[in-house]
C-alpha atoms as a PDB file:
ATOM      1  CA  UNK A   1     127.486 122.185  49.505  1.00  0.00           C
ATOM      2  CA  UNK A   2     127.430 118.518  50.845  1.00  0.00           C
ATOM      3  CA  UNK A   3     125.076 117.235  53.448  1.00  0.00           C
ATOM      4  CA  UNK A   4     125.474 115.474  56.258  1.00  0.00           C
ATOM      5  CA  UNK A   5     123.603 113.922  58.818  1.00  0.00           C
ATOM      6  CA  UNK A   6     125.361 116.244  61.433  1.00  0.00           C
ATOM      7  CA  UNK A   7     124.356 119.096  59.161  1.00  0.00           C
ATOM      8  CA  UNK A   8     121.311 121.977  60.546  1.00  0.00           C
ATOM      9  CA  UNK A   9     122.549 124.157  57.831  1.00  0.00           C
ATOM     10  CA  UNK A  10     120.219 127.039  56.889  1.00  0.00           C
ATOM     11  CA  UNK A  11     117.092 127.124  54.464  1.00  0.00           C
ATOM     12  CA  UNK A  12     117.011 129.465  51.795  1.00  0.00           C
ATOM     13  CA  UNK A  13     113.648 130.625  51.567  1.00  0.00           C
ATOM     14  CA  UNK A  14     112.524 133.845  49.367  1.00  0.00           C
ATOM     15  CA  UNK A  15     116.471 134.887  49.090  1.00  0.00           C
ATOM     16  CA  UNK A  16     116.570 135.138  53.456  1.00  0.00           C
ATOM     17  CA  UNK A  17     118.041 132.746  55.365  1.00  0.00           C
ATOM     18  CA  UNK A  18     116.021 130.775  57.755  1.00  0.00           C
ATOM     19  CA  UNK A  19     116.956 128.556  60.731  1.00  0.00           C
ATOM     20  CA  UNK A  20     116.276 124.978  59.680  1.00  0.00           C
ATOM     21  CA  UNK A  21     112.632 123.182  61.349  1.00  0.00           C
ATOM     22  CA  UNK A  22     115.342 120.378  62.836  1.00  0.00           C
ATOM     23  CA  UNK A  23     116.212 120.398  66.866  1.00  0.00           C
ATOM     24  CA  UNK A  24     119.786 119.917  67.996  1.00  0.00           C
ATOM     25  CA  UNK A  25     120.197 118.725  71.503  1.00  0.00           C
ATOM     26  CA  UNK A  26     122.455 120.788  73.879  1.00  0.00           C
ATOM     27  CA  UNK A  27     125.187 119.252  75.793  1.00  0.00           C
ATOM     28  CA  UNK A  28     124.712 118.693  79.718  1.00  0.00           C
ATOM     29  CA  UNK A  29     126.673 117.764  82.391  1.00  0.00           C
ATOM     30  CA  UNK A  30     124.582 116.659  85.611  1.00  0.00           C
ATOM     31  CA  UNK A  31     126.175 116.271  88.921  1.00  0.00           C
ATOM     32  CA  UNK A  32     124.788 114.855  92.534  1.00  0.00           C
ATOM     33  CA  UNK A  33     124.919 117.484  95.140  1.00  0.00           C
ATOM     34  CA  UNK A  34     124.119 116.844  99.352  1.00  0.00           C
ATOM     35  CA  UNK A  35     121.185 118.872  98.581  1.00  0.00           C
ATOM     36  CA  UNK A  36     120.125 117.858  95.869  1.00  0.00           C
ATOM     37  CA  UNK A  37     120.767 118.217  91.974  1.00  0.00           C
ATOM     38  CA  UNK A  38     122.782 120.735  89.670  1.00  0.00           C
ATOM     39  CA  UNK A  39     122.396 120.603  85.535  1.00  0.00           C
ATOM     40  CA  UNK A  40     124.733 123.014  83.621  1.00  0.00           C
ATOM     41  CA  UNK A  41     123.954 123.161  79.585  1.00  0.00           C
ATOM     42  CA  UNK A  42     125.801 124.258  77.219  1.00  0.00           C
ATOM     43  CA  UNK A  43     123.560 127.177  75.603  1.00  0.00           C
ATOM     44  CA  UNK A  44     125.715 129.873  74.304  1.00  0.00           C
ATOM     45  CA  UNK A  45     123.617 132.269  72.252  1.00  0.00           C
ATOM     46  CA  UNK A  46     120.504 132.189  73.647  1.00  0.00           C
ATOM     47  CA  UNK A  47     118.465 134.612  75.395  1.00  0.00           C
ATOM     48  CA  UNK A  48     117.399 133.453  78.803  1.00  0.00           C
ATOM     49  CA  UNK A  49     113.747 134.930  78.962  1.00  0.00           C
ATOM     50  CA  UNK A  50     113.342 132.537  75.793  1.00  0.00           C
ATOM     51  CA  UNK A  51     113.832 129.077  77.885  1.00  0.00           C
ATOM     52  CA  UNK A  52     110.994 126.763  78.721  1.00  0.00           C
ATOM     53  CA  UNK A  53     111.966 124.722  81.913  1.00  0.00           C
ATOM     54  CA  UNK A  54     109.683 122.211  83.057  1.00  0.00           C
ATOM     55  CA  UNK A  55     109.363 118.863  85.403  1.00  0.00           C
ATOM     56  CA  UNK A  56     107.968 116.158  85.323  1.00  0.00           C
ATOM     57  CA  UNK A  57     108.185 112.854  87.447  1.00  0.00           C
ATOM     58  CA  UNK A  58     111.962 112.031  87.293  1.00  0.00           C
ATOM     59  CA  UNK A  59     112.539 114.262  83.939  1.00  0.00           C
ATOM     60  CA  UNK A  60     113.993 117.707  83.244  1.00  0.00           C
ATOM     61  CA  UNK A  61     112.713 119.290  80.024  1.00  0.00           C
ATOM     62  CA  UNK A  62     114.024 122.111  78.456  1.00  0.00           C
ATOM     63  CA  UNK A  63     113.142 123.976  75.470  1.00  0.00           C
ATOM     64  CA  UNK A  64     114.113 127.296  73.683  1.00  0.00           C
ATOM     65  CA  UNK A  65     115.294 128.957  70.212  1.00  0.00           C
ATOM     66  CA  UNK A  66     118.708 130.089  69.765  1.00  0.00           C
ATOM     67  CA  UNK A  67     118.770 132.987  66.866  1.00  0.00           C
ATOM     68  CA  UNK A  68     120.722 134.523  64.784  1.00  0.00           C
ATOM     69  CA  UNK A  69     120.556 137.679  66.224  1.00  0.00           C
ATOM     70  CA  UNK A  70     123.401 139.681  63.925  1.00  0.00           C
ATOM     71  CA  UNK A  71     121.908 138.517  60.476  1.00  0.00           C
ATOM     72  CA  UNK A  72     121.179 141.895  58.312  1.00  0.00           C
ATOM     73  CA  UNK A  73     119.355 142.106  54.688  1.00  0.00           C
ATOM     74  CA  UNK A  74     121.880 142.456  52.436  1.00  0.00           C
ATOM     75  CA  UNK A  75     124.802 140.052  53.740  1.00  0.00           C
ATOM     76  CA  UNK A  76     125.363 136.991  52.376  1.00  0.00           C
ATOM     77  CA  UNK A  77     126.715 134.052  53.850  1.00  0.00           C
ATOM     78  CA  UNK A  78     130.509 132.382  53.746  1.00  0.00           C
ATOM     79  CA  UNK A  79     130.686 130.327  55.993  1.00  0.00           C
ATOM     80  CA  UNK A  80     127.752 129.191  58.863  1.00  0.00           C
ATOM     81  CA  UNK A  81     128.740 126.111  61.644  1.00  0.00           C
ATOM     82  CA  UNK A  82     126.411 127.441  64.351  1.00  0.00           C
ATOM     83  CA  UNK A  83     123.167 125.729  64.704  1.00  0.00           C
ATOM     84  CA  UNK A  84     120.545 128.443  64.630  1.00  0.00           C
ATOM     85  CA  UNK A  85     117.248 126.565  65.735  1.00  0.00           C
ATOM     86  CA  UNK A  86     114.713 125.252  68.001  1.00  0.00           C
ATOM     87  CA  UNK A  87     116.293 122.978  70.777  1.00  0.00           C
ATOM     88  CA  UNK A  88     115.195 120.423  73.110  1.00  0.00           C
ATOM     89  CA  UNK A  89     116.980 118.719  76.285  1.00  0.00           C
ATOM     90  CA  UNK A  90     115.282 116.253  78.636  1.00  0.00           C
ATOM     91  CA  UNK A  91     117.279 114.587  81.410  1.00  0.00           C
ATOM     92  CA  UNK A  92     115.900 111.690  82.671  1.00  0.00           C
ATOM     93  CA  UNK A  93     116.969 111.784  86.885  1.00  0.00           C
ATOM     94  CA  UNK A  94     117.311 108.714  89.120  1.00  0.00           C
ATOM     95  CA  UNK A  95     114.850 109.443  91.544  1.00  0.00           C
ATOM     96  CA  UNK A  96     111.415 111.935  91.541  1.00  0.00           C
ATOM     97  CA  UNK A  97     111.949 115.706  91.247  1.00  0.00           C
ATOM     98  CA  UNK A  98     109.001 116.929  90.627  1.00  0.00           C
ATOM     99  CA  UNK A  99     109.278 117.997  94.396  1.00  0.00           C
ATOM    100  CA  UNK A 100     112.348 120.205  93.808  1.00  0.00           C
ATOM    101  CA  UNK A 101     112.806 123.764  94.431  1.00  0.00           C
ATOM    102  CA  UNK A 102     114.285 125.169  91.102  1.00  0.00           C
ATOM    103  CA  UNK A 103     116.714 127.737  90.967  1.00  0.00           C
ATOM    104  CA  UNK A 104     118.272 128.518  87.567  1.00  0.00           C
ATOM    105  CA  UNK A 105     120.804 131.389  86.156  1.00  0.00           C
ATOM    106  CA  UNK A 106     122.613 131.974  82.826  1.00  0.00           C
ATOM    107  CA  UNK A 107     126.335 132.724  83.059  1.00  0.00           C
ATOM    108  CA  UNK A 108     128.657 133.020  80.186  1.00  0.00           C
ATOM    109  CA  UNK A 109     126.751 130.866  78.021  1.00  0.00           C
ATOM    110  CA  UNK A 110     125.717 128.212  80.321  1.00  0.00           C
ATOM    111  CA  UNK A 111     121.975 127.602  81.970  1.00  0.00           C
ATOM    112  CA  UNK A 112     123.015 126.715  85.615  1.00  0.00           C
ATOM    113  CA  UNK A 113     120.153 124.697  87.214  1.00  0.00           C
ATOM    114  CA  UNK A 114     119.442 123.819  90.786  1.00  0.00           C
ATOM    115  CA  UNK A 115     117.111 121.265  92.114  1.00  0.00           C
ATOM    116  CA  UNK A 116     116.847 121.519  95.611  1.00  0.00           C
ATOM    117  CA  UNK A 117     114.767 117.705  96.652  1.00  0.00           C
ATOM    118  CA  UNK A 118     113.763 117.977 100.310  1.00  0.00           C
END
């Protein structure tokens, strides 16, 4: 199987599959709101309790794992084009947040975020 530099393909290790140590970097979409902020990512496949949301001066950072949660022994592979690893998205804000009230949710695959800047 070729590689490319778009490829997080899986490890073999001990005849298991493994995700691979690389981070991928989920899409966003940020928009300006009269109160404020609101970040939607695109993060199907993850379990929420898993996500690390932090702030810091004008940044967003946020961190998690999405698994392969319906790999069994004994199945083998065909075909695998989901990314299965650690992940890491900062967005970098025009103005201080650090301030903000956060709100977040996860709805059909998306972590919704709120910032609330008074």
């Amino acid at each position: 199987m070729p590689k490319s530099d778009r490829d997080f393909s899986l490890m073999h290790v001990g005849g298991r599959v493994r995700p691979s140590g690389r981070l991928w970097n989920p899409s966003a979409d940020v928009y300006k709101t009269g109160e404020g902020w609101f970040v939607k990512v695109d993060l199907a496949g993850i379990c929420s309790d898993d996500l690390q949301i932090s702030v810091s001066e004008s940044r967003l950072h946020i961190r998690g794992c999405r698994r392969d949660t319906f790999y069994r022994e004994g199945i083998v592979y065909h075909q695998m084009e989901i990314t299965y690893s650690r992940f890491e998205k900062t967005i970098q804000f025009p103005c201080p947040i650090e301030s903000a009230a956060i709100e977040r949710d996860y709805r059909d695959g998306f972590l919704l975020i709120t910032l609330r800047c008074s």
